[in-house]
Protein backbone atom coordinates (compact mmCIF):
# COMPACT_ATOMS: atom_id res chain seq x y z
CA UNK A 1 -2.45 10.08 20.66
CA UNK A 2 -3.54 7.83 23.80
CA UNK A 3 -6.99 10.03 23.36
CA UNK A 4 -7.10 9.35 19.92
CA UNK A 5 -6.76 5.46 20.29
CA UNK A 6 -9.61 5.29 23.14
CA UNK A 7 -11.51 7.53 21.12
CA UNK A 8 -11.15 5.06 17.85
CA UNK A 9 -11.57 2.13 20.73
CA UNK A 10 -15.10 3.12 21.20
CA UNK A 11 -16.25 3.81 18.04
CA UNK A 12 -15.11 0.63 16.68
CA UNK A 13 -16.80 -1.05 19.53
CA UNK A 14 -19.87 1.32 19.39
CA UNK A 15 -20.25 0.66 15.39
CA UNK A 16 -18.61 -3.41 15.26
CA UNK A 17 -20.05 -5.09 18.39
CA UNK A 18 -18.18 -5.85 21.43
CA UNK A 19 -17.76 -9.77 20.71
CA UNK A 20 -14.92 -8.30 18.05
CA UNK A 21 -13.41 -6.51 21.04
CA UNK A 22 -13.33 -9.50 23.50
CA UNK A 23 -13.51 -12.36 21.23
CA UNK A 24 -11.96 -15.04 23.78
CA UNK A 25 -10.37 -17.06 20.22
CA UNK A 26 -6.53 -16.80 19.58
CA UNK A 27 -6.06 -13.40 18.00
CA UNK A 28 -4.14 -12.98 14.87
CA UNK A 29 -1.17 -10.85 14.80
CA UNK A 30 -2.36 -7.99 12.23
CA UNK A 31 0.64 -6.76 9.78
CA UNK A 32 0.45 -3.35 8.29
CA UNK A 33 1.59 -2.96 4.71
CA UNK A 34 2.02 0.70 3.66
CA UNK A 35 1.81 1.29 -0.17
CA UNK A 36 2.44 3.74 -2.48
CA UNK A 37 1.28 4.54 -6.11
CA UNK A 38 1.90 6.53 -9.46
CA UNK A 39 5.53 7.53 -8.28
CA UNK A 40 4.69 11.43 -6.81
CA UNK A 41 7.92 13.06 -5.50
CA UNK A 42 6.46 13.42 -1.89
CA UNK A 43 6.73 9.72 -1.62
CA UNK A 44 10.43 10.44 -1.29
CA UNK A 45 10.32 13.79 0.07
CA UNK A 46 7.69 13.56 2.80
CA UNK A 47 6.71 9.90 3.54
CA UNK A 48 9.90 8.17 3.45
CA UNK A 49 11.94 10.63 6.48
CA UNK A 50 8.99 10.37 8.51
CA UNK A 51 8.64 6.13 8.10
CA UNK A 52 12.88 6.06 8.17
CA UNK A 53 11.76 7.38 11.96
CA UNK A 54 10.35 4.13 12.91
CA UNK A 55 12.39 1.52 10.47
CA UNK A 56 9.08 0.93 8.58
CA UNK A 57 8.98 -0.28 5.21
CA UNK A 58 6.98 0.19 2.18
CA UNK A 59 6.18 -0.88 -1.25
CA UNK A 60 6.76 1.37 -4.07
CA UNK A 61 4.28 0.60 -6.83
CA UNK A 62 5.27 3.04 -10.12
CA UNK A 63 4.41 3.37 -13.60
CA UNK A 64 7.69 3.94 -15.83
CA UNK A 65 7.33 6.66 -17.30
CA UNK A 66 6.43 8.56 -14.55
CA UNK A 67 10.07 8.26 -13.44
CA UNK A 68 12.44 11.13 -13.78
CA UNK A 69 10.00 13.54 -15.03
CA UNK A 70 8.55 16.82 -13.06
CA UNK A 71 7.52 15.96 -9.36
CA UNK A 72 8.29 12.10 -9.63
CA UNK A 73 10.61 9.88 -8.36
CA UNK A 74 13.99 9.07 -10.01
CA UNK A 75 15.50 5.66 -10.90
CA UNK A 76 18.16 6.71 -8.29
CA UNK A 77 15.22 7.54 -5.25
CA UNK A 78 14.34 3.90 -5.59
CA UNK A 79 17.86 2.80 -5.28
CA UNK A 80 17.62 5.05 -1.71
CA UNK A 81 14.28 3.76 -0.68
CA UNK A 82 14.79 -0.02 -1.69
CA UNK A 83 19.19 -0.08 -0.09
CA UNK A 84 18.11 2.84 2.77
CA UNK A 85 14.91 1.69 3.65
CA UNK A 86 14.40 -1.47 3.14
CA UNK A 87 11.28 -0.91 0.75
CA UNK A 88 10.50 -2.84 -2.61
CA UNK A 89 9.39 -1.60 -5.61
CA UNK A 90 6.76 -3.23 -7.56
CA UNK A 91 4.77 -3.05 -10.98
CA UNK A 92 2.04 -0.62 -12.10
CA UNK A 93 2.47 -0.83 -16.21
CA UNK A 94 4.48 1.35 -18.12
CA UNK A 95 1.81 4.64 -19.02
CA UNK A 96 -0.78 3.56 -15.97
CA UNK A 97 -3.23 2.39 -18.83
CA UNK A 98 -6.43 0.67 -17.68
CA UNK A 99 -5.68 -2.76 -18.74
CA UNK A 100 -9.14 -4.20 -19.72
CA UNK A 101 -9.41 -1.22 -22.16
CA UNK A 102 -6.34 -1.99 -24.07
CA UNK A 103 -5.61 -4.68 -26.39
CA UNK A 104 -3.94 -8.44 -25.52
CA UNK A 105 -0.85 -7.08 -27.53
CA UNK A 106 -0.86 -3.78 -25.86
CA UNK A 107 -1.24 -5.13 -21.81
CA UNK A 108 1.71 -7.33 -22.80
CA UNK A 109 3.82 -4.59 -23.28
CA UNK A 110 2.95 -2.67 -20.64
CA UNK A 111 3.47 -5.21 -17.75
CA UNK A 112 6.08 -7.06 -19.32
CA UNK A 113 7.58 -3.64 -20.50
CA UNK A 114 7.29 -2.73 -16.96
CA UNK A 115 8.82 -5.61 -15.32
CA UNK A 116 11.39 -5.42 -17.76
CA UNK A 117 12.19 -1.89 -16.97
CA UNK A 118 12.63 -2.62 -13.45
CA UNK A 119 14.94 -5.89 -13.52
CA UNK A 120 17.27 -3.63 -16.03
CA UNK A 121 17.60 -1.13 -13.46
CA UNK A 122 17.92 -3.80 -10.62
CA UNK A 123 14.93 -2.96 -8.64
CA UNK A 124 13.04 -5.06 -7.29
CA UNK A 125 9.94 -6.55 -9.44
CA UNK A 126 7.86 -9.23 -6.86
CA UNK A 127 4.51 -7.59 -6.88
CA UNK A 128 2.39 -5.72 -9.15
CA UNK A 129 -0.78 -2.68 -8.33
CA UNK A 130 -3.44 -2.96 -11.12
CA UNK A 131 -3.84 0.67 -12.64
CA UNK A 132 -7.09 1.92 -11.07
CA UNK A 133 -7.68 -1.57 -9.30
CA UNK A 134 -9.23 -2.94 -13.33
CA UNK A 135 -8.12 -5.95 -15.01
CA UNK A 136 -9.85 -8.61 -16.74
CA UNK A 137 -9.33 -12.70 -16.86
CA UNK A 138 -6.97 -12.04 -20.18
CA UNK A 139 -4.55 -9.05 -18.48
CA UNK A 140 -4.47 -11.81 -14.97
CA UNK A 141 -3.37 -14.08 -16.32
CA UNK A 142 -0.33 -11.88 -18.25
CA UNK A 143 0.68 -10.17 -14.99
CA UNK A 144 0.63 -14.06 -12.97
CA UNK A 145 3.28 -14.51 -16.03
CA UNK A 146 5.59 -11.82 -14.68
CA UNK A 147 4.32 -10.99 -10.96
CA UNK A 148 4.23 -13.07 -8.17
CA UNK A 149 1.65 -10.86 -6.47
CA UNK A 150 -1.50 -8.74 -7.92
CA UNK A 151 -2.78 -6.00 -5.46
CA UNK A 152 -6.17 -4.70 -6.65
CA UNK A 153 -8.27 -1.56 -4.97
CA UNK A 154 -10.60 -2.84 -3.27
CA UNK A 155 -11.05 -2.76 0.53
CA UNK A 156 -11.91 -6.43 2.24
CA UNK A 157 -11.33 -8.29 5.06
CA UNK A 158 -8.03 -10.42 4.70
CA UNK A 159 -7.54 -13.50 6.56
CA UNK A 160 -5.65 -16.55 6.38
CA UNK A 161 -4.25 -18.03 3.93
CA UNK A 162 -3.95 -14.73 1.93
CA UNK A 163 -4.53 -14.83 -1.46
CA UNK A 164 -1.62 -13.57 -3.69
CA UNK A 165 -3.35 -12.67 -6.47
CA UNK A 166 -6.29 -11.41 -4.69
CA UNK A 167 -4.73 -8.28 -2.64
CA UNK A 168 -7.76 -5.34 -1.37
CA UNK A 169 -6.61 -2.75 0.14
CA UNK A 170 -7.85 1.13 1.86
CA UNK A 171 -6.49 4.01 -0.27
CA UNK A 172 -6.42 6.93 2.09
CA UNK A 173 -8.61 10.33 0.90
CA UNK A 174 -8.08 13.73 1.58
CA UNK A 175 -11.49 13.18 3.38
CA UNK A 176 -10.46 10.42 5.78
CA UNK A 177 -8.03 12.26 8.34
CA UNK A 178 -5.80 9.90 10.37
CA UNK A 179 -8.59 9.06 12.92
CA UNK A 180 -10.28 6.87 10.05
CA UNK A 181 -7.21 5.38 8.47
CA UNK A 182 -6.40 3.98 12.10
CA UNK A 183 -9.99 3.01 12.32
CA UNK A 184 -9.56 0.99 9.61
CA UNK A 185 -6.30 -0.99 11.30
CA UNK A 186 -8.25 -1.02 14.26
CA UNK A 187 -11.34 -2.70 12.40
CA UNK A 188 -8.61 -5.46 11.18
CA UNK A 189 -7.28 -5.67 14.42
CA UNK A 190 -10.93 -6.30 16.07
CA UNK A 191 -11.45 -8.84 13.14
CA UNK A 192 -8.56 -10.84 13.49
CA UNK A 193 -7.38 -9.56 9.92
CA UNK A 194 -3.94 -11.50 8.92
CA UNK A 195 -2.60 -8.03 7.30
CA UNK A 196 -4.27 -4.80 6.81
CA UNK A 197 -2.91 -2.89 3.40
CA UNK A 198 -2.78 0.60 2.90
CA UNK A 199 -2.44 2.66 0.06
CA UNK A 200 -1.22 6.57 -0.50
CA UNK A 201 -0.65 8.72 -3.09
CA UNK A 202 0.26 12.29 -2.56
CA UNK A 203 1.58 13.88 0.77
CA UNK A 204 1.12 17.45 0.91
CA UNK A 205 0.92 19.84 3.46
CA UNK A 206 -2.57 21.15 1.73
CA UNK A 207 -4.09 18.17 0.86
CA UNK A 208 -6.67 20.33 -1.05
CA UNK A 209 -4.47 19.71 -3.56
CA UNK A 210 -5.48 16.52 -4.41
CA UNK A 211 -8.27 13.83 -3.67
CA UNK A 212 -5.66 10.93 -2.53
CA UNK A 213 -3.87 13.13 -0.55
CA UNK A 214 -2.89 13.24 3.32
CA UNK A 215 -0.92 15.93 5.54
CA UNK A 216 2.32 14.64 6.76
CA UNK A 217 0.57 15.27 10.11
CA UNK A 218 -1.91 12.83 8.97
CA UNK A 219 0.83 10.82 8.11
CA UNK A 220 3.31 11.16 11.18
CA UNK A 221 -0.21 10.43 13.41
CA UNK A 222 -0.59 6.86 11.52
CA UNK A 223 2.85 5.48 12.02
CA UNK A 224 2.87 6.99 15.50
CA UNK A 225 -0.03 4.86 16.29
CA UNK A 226 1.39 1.64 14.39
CA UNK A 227 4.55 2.40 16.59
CA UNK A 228 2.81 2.66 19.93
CA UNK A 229 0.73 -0.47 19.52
CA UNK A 230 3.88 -2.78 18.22
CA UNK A 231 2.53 -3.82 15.17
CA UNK A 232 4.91 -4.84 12.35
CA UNK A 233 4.66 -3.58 9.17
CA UNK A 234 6.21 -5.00 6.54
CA UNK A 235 6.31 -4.94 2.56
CA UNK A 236 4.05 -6.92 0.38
CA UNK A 237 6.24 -9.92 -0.25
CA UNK A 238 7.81 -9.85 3.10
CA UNK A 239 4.26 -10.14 4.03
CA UNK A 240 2.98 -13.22 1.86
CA UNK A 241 6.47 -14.90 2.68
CA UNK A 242 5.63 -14.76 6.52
CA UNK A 243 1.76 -15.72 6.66
């Protein structure tokens, strides 16, 4: 791992300038967020022993009625994850619809319907994940109704204050390997980032399996690397409640 971060070290120094690297101004503590959509089992099964390891967080975002079918989470794995782990779970609509292709009537449902959902079964329902990072004016301003938090899918730097509504964030690829996911908290580190947010989907040992997907190698190498440098990762709202 110590190879790996010197490795990263260069590169990022090699590819972002040294004055990031030895900027002499009062550096910003960088948070890690970890987050995770659409709800896949593995969240549970693979992700969440390897994160208990370290105490680390999450937040959970999952479309309805994904839950308790085939290879998804249950209404009682969020229970574990949220009392266990100390992770929140947050919005993603009911059917993961893409918002600004629905009607006024129909986004309604499916964010209120979501929210809904989720107070009923006492989880928690702070933040919301826009289905494939699209929404429009209309479908904001129905999820500032019910959400006190919007996280989006794009990747951009994030400093303070941080804009609630306005959340980017790096969704790891079966492409990236761990070296360039750690790049990427190194990059917010060397830019004085107030949090750096990531986003998962699918842990599988053969990540062939899917284009979001990482190894829980990849994954164990990533938290291994947020443990050895100190950072603190926390969930969304923890987050906004501390910057």
């Amino acid at each position: 791992m110590f190879k790996l971060i010197c490795t990263l070290s260069i590169a990022l120094i090699l590819g972002y300038g040294c004055q990031y690297i030895y900027d002499s101004e009062p550096n910003h503590e960088t948070v890690v967020v970890f987050t995770f959509d659409d709800a896949h089992s593995s969240i549970y099964t693979e992700a969440f022993p390897l994160m208990q390891k370290y105490g680390f967080p999450a937040t959970n975002y999952v479309p309805i009625s994904r839950l308790n079918t085939e290879d998804h989470l249950t209404v009682e794995e969020l229970h574990i994850l949220e009392e266990k782990g100390g992770w929140e779970t947050g919005g993603h609509t009911v059917h993961h619809v893409n918002l600004p292709q629905t009607s006024i009537e129909e986004a309604e449902q499916e964010i209120a319907g979501c929210k809904e959902f989720l107070k009923d079964h006492n989880l928690q329902h702070r933040t919301f994940a826009l289905p494939s990072g699209h929404a429009n004016e209309e479908t904001l301003s129905i999820i500032k109704k019910h959400f006190s938090s919007i996280r989006g899918s794009e990747d951009f730097k994030v400093t303070c204050p941080v804009d609630r509504y306005s959340l980017g964030y790096y969704y790891a690829c079966n492409t990236d390997g761990s070296e360039k996911i750690i790049g990427r908290i190194l990059r917010g580190m060397a830019n004085h980032e107030c949090v750096v947010i990531l986003g998962f989907h699918y842990i599988y040992a053969d990540k062939s399996l899917h284009s979001r997907a990482v190894t829980p190698q990849e994954f164990s190498e990533i938290l291994e690397f947020i443990h050895e440098r100190n950072l603190k990762v926390k969930t969304v709202s923890q987050m906004l409640e501390e910057l």
